[in-house]
PDB file of N, CA and C in Angstrom:
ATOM      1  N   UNK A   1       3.848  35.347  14.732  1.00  0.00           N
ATOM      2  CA  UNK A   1       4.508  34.190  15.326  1.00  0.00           C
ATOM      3  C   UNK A   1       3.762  32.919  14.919  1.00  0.00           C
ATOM      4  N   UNK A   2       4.099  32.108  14.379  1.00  0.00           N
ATOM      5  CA  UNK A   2       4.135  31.012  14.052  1.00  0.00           C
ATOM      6  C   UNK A   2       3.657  29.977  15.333  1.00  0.00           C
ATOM      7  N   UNK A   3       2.118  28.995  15.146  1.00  0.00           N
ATOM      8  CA  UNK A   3       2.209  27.795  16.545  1.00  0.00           C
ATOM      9  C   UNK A   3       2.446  26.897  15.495  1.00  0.00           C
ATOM     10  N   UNK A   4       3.096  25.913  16.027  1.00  0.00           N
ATOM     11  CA  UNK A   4       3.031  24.347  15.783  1.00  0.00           C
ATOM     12  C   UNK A   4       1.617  23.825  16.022  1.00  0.00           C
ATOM     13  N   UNK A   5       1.163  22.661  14.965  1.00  0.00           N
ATOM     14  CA  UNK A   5       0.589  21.661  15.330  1.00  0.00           C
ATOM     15  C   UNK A   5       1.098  20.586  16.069  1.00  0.00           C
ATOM     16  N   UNK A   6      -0.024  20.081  16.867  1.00  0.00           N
ATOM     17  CA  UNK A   6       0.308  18.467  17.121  1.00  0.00           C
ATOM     18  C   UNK A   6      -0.181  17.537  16.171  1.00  0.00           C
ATOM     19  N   UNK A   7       0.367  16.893  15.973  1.00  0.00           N
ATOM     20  CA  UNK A   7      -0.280  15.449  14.568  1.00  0.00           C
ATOM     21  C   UNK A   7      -1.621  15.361  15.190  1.00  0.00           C
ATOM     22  N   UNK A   8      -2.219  15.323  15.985  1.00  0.00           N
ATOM     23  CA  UNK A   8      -3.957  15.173  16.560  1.00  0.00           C
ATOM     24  C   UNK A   8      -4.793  16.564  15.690  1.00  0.00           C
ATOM     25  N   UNK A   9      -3.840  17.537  15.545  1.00  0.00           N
ATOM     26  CA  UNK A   9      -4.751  18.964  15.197  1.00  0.00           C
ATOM     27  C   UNK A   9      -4.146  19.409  13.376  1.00  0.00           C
ATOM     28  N   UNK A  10      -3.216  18.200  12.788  1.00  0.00           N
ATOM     29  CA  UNK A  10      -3.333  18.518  12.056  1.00  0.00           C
ATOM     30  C   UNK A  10      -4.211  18.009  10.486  1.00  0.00           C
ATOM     31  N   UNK A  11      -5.350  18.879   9.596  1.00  0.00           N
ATOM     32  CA  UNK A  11      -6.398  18.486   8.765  1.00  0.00           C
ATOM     33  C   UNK A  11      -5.175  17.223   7.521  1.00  0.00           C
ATOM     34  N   UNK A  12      -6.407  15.952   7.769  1.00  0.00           N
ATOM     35  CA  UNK A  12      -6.375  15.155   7.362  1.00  0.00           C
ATOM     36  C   UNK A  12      -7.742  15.101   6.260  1.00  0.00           C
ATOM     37  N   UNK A  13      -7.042  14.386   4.944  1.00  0.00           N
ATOM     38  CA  UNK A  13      -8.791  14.185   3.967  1.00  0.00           C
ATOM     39  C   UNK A  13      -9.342  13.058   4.669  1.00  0.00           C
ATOM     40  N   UNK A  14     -10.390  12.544   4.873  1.00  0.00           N
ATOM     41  CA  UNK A  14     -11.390  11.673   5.305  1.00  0.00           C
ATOM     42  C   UNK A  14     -10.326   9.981   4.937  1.00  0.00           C
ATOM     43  N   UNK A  15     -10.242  10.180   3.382  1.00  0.00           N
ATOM     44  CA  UNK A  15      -9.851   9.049   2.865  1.00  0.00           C
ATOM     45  C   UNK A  15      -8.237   8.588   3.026  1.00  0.00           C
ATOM     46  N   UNK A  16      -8.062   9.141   3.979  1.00  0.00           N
ATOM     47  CA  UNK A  16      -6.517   9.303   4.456  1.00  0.00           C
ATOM     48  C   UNK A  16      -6.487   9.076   6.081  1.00  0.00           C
ATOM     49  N   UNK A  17      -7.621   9.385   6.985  1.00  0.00           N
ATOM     50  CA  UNK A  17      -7.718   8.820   7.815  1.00  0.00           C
ATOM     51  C   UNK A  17      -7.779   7.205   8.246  1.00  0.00           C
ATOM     52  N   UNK A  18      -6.829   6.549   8.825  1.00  0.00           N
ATOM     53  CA  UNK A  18      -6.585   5.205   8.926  1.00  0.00           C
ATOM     54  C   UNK A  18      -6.244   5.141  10.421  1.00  0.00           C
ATOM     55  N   UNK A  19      -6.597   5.654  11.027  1.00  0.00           N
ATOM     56  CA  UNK A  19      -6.279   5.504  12.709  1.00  0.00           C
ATOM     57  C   UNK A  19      -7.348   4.098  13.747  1.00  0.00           C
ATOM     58  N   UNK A  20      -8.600   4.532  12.775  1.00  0.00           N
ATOM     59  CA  UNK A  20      -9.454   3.900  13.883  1.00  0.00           C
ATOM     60  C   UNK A  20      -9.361   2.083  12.595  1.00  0.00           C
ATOM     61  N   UNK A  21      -8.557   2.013  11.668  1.00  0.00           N
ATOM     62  CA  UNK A  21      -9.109   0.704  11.016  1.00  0.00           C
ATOM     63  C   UNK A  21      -7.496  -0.340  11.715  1.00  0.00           C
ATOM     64  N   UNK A  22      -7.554  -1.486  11.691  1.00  0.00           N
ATOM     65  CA  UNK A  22      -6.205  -2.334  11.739  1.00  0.00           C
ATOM     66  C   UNK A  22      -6.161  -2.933  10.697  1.00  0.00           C
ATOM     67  N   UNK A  23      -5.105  -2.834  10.127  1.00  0.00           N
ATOM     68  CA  UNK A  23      -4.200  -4.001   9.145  1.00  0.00           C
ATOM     69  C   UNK A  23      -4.258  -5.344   9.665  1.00  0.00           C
ATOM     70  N   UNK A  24      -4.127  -5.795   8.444  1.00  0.00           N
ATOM     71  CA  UNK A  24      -4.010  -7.272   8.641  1.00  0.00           C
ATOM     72  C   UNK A  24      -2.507  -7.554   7.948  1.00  0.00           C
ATOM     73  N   UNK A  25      -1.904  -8.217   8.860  1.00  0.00           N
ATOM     74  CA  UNK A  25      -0.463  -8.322   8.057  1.00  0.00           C
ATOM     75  C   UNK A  25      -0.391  -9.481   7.781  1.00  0.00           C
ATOM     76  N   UNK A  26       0.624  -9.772   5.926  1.00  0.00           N
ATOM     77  CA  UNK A  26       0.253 -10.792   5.322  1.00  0.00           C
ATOM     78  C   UNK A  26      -0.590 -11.167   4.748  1.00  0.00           C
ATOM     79  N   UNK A  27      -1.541 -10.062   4.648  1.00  0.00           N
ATOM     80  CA  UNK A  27      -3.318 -10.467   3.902  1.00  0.00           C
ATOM     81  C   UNK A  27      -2.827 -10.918   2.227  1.00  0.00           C
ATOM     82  N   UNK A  28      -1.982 -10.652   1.651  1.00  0.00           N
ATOM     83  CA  UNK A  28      -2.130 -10.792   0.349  1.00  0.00           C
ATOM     84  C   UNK A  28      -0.637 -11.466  -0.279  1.00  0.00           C
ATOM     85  N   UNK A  29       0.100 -11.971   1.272  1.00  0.00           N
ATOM     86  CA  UNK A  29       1.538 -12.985   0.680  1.00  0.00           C
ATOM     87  C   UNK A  29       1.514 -13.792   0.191  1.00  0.00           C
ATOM     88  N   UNK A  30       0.317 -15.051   0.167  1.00  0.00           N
ATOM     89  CA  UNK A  30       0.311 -15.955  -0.402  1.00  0.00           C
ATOM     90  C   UNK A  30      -0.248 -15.931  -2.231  1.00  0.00           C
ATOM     91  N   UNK A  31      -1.007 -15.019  -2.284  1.00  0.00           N
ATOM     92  CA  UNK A  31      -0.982 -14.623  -3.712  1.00  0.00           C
ATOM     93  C   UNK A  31       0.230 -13.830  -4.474  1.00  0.00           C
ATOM     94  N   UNK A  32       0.928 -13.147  -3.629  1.00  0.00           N
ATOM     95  CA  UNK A  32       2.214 -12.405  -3.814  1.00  0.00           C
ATOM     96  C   UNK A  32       2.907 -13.528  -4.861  1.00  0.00           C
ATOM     97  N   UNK A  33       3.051 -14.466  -3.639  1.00  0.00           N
ATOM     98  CA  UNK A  33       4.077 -15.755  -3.512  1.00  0.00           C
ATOM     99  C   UNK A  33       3.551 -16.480  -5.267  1.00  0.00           C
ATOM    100  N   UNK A  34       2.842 -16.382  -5.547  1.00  0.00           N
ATOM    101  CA  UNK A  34       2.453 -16.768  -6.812  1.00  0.00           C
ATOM    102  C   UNK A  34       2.576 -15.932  -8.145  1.00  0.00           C
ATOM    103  N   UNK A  35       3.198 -14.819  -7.973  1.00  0.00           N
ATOM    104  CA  UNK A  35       3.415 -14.056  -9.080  1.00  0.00           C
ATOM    105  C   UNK A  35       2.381 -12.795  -9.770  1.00  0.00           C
ATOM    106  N   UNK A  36       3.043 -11.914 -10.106  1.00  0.00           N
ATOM    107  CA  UNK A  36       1.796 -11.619 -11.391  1.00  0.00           C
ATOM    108  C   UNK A  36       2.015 -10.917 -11.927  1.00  0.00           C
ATOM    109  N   UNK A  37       1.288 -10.233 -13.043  1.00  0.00           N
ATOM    110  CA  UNK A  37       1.284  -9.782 -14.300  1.00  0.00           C
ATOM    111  C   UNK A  37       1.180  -7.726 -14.616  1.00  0.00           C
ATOM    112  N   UNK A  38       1.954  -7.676 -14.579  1.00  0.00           N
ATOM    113  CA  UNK A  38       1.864  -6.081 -14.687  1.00  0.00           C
ATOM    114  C   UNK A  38       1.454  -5.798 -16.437  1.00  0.00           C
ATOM    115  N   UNK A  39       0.439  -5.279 -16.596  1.00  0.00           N
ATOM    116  CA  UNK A  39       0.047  -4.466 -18.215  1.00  0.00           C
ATOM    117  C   UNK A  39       0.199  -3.138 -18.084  1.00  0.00           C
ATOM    118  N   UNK A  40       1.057  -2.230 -18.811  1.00  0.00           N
ATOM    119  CA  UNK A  40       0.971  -0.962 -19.093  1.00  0.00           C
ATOM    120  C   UNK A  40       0.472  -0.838 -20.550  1.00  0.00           C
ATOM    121  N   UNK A  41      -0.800  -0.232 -20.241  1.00  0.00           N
ATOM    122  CA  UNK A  41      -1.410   0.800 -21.375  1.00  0.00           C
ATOM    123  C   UNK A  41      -0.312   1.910 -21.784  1.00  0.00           C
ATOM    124  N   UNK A  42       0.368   2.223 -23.227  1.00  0.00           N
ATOM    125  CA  UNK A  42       1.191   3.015 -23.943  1.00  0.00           C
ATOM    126  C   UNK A  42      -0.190   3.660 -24.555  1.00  0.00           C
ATOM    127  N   UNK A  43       0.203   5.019 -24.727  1.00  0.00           N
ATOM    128  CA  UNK A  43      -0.287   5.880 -25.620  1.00  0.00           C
ATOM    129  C   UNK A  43      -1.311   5.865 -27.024  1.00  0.00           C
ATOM    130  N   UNK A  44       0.260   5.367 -27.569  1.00  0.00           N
ATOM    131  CA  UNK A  44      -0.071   4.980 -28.708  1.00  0.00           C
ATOM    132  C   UNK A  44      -0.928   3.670 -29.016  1.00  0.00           C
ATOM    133  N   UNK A  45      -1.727   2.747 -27.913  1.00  0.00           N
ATOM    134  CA  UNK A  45      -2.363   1.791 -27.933  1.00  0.00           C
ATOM    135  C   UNK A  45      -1.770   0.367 -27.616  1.00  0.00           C
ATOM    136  N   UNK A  46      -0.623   0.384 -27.829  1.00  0.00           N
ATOM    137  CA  UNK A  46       0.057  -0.899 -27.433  1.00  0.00           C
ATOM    138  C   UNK A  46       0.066  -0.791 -25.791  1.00  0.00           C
ATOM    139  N   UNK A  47       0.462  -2.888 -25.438  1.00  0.00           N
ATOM    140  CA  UNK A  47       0.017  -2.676 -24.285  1.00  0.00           C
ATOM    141  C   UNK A  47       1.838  -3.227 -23.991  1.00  0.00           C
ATOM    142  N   UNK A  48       2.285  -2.952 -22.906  1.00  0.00           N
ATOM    143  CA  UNK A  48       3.818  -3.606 -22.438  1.00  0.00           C
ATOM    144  C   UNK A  48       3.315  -4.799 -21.450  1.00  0.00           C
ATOM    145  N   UNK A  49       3.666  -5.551 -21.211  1.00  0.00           N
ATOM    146  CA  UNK A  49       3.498  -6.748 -20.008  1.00  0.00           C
ATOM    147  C   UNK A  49       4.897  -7.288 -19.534  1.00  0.00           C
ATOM    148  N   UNK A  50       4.970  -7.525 -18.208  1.00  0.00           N
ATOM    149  CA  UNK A  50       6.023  -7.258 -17.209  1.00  0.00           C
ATOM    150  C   UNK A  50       5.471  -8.573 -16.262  1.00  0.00           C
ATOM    151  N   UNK A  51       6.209  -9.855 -16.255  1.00  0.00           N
ATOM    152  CA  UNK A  51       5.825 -11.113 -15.517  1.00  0.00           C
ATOM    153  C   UNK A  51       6.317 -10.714 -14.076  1.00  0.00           C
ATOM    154  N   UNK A  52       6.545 -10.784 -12.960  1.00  0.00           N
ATOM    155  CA  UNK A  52       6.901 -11.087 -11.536  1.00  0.00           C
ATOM    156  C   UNK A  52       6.831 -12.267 -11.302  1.00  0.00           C
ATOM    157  N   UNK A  53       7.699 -12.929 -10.501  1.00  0.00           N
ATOM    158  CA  UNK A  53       7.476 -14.430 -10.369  1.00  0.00           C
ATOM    159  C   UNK A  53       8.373 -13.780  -8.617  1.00  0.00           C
ATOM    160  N   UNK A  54       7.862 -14.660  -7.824  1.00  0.00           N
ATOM    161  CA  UNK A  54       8.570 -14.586  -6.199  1.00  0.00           C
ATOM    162  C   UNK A  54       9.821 -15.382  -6.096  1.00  0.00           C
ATOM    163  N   UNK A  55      10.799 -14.428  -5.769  1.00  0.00           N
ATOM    164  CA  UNK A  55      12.340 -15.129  -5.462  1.00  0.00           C
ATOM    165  C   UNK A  55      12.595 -16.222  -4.787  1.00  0.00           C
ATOM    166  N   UNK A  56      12.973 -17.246  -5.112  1.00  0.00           N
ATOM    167  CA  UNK A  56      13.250 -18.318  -4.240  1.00  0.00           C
ATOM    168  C   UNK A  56      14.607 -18.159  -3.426  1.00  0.00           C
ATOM    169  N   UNK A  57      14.128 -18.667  -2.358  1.00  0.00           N
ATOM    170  CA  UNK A  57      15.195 -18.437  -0.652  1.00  0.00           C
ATOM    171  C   UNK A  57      16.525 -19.116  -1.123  1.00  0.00           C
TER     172      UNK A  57
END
């Protein structure tokens, strides 16, 4: 027969535990709000680049 866990008893990795820290919300909108630059490394050595710029309302 099969028990259930409760989410309290079930194994978590260390680096996955986030219970005891708080967020900060908004920590990183105002740099958001400014855009940025995605580089993908290809294989073959070339690199791709991908601009983001934030939608205006």
């Amino acid at each position: 027969m099969k028990t259930q866990q409760s989410e309290t008893e079930v194994d978590v990795l260390p680096e996955y535990e986030f219970s005891g820290k708080k967020g900060e919300r908004g920590k990183y909108y105002h740099a958001y709000q400014q855009g940025h630059t995605v580089k993908i490394h290809q294989e073959d050595g070339s690199v791709m680049v991908q601009c983001f710029a934030a939608e205006s309302e």
